[in-house]
Protein backbone atom coordinates (compact mmCIF):
# COMPACT_ATOMS: atom_id res chain seq x y z
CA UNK A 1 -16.05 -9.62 3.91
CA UNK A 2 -15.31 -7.51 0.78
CA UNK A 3 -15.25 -9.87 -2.65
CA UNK A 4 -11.85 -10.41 -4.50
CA UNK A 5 -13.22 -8.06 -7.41
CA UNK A 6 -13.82 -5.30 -4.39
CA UNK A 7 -10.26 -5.68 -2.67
CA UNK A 8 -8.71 -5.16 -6.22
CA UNK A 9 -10.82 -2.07 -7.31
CA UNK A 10 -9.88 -0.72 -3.61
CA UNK A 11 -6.13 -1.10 -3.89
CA UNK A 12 -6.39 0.26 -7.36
CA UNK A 13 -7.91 3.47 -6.17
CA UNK A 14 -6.70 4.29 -2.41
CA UNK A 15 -4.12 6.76 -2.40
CA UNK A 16 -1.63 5.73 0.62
CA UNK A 17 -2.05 2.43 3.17
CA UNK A 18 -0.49 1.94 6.39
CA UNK A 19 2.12 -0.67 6.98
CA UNK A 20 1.97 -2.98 10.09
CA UNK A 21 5.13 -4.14 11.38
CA UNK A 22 6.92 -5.73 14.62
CA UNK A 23 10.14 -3.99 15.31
CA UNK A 24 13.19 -5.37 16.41
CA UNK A 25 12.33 -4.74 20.27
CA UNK A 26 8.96 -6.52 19.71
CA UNK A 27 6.83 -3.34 19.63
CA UNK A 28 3.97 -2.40 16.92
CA UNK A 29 4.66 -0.49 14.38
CA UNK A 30 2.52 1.20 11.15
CA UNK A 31 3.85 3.46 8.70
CA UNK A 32 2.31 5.40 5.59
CA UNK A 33 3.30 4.54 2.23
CA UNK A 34 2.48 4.65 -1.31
CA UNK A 35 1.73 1.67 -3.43
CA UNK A 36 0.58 -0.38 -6.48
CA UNK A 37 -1.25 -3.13 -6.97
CA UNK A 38 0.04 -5.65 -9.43
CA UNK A 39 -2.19 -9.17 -9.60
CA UNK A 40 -1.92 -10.48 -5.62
CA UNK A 41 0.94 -8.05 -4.32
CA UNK A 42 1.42 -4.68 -3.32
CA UNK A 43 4.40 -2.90 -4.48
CA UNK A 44 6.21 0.23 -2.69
CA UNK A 45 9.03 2.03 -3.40
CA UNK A 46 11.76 3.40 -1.07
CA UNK A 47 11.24 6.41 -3.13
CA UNK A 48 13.65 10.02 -2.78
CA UNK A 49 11.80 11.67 -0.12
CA UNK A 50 13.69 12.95 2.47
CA UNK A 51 14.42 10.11 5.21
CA UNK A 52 15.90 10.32 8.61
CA UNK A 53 18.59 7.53 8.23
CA UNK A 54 20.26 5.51 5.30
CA UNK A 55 19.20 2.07 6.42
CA UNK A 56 15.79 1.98 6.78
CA UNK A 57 14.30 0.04 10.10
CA UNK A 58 11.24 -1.22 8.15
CA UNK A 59 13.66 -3.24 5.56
CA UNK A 60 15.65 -4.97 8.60
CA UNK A 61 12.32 -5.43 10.42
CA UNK A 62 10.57 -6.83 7.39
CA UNK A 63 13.99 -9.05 6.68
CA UNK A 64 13.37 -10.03 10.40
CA UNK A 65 10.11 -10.61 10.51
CA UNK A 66 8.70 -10.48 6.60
CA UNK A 67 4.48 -11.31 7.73
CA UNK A 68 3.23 -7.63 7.75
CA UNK A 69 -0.39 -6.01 7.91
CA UNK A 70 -1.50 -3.52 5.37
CA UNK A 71 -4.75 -1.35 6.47
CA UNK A 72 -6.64 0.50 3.40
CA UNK A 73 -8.98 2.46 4.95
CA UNK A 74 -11.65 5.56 4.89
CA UNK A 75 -12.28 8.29 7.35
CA UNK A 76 -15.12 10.77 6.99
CA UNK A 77 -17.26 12.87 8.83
CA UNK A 78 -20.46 10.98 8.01
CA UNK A 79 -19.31 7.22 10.10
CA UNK A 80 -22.36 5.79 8.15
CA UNK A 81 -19.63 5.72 5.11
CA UNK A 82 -16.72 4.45 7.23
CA UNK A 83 -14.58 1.26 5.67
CA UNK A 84 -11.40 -0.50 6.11
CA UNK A 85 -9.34 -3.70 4.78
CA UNK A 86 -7.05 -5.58 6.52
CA UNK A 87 -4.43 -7.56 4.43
CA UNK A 88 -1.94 -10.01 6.02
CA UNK A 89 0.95 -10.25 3.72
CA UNK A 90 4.18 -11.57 3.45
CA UNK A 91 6.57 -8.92 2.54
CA UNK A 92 9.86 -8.96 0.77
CA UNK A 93 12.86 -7.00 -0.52
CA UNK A 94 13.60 -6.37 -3.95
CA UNK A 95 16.07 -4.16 -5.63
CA UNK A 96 15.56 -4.55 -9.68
CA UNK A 97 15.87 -8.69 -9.64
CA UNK A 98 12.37 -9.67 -10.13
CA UNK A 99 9.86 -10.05 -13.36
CA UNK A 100 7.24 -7.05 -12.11
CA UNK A 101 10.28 -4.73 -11.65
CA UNK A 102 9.56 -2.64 -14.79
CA UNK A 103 5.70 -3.05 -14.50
CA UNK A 104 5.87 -1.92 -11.29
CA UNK A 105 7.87 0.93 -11.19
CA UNK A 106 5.78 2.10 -14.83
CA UNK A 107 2.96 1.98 -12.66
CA UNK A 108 4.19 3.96 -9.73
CA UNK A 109 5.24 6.62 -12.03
CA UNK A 110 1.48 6.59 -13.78
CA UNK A 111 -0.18 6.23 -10.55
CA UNK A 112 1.24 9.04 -8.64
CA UNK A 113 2.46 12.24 -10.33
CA UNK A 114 4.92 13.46 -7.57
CA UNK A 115 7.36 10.78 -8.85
CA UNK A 116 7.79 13.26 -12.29
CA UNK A 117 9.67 15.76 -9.83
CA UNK A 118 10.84 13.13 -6.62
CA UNK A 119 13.21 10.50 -7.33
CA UNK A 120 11.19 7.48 -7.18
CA UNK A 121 14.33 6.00 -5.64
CA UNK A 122 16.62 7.31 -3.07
CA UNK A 123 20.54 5.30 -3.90
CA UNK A 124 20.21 1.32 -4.54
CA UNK A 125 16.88 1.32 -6.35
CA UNK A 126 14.56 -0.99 -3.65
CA UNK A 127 11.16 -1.82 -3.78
CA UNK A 128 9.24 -3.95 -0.83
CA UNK A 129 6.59 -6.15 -2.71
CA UNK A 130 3.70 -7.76 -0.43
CA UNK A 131 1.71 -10.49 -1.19
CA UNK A 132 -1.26 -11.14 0.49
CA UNK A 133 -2.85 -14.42 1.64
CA UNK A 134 -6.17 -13.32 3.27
CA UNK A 135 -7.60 -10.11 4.07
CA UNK A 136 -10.62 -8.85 6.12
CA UNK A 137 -12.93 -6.09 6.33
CA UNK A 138 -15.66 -4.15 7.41
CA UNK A 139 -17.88 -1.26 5.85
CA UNK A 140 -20.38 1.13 8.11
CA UNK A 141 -22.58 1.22 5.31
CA UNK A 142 -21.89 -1.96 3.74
CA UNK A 143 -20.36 -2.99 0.31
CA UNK A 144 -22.97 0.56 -0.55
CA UNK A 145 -21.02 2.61 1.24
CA UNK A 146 -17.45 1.54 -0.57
CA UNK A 147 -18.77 1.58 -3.93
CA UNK A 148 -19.98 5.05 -2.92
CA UNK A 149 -16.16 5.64 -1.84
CA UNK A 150 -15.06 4.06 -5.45
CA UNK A 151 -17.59 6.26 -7.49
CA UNK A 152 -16.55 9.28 -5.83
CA UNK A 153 -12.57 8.59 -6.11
CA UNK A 154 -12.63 8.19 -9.50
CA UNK A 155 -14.72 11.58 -10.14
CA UNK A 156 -12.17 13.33 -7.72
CA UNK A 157 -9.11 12.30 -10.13
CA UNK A 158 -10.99 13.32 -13.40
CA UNK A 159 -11.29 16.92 -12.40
């Protein structure tokens, strides 16, 4: 299992995690989304892209049922560099009434330049925060292989 200081280095570099949720029929569900990691929580915006319906099903699934799964992970070509994290979380709706607000939505903008020409909210500003309690993981090439991931990440956004 990844060390503390390796989950947080991860979630400060990965681009986009998936989103594991039970729907209100009972049936798995994952979803992309964007993030930031402040201290022990994920934050994600409902954010102006184009969506297919006002109320969003992940929002009354996560008011529903608010213990989620997040999965950070790496794909390549070479499986000797293959990784993933796994982090159970318990998920909850905010919209502008909590401390991180302003931290969190500074970061979003910092973190991902799309938000300087998308909304980074789409009508009652709403952000889904998820704190984790445990996580687990794996790595092909062991704790090598993700550092390898790390080194490589941060040379791909200095260019």
């Amino acid at each position: 299992m990844f060390a503390a200081s390796l989950v947080e280095r991860l979630l400060e570099a990965a681009p986009v995690a998936r989103l594991a949720q039970i729907d209100d029929r009972g049936n798995a569900q994952a979803l992309p989304f964007v993030f930031v990691r402040l201290a022990d929580a994920l934050w994600s915006p409902v954010d102006g892209k184009a969506k297919r319906h006002a109320r969003l099903s992940r929002l009354t699934w996560i008011a529903e049922r608010p213990e989620v799964c997040v999965l950070v992970d790496h794909y390549g070509e070479d499986w000797s560099q293959l990784w993933w994290l796994k982090l159970y979380c318990h998920a909850e709706i905010f919209r502008e009434n909590h401390p991180q607000w302003n931290q969190a939505v500074a970061a979003l903008s910092k973190k991902y330049a799309q938000y300087a020409d998308i909304s980074l909210f789409s009508g009652n500003p709403t952000m889904i925060r998820l704190q984790w309690r445990e996580w687990k993981s794996w790595a092909a090439g062991g704790v090598t292989s993700v550092e390898a991931w790390l080194a490589a990440e941060k040379t791909a956004r200095w260019r």
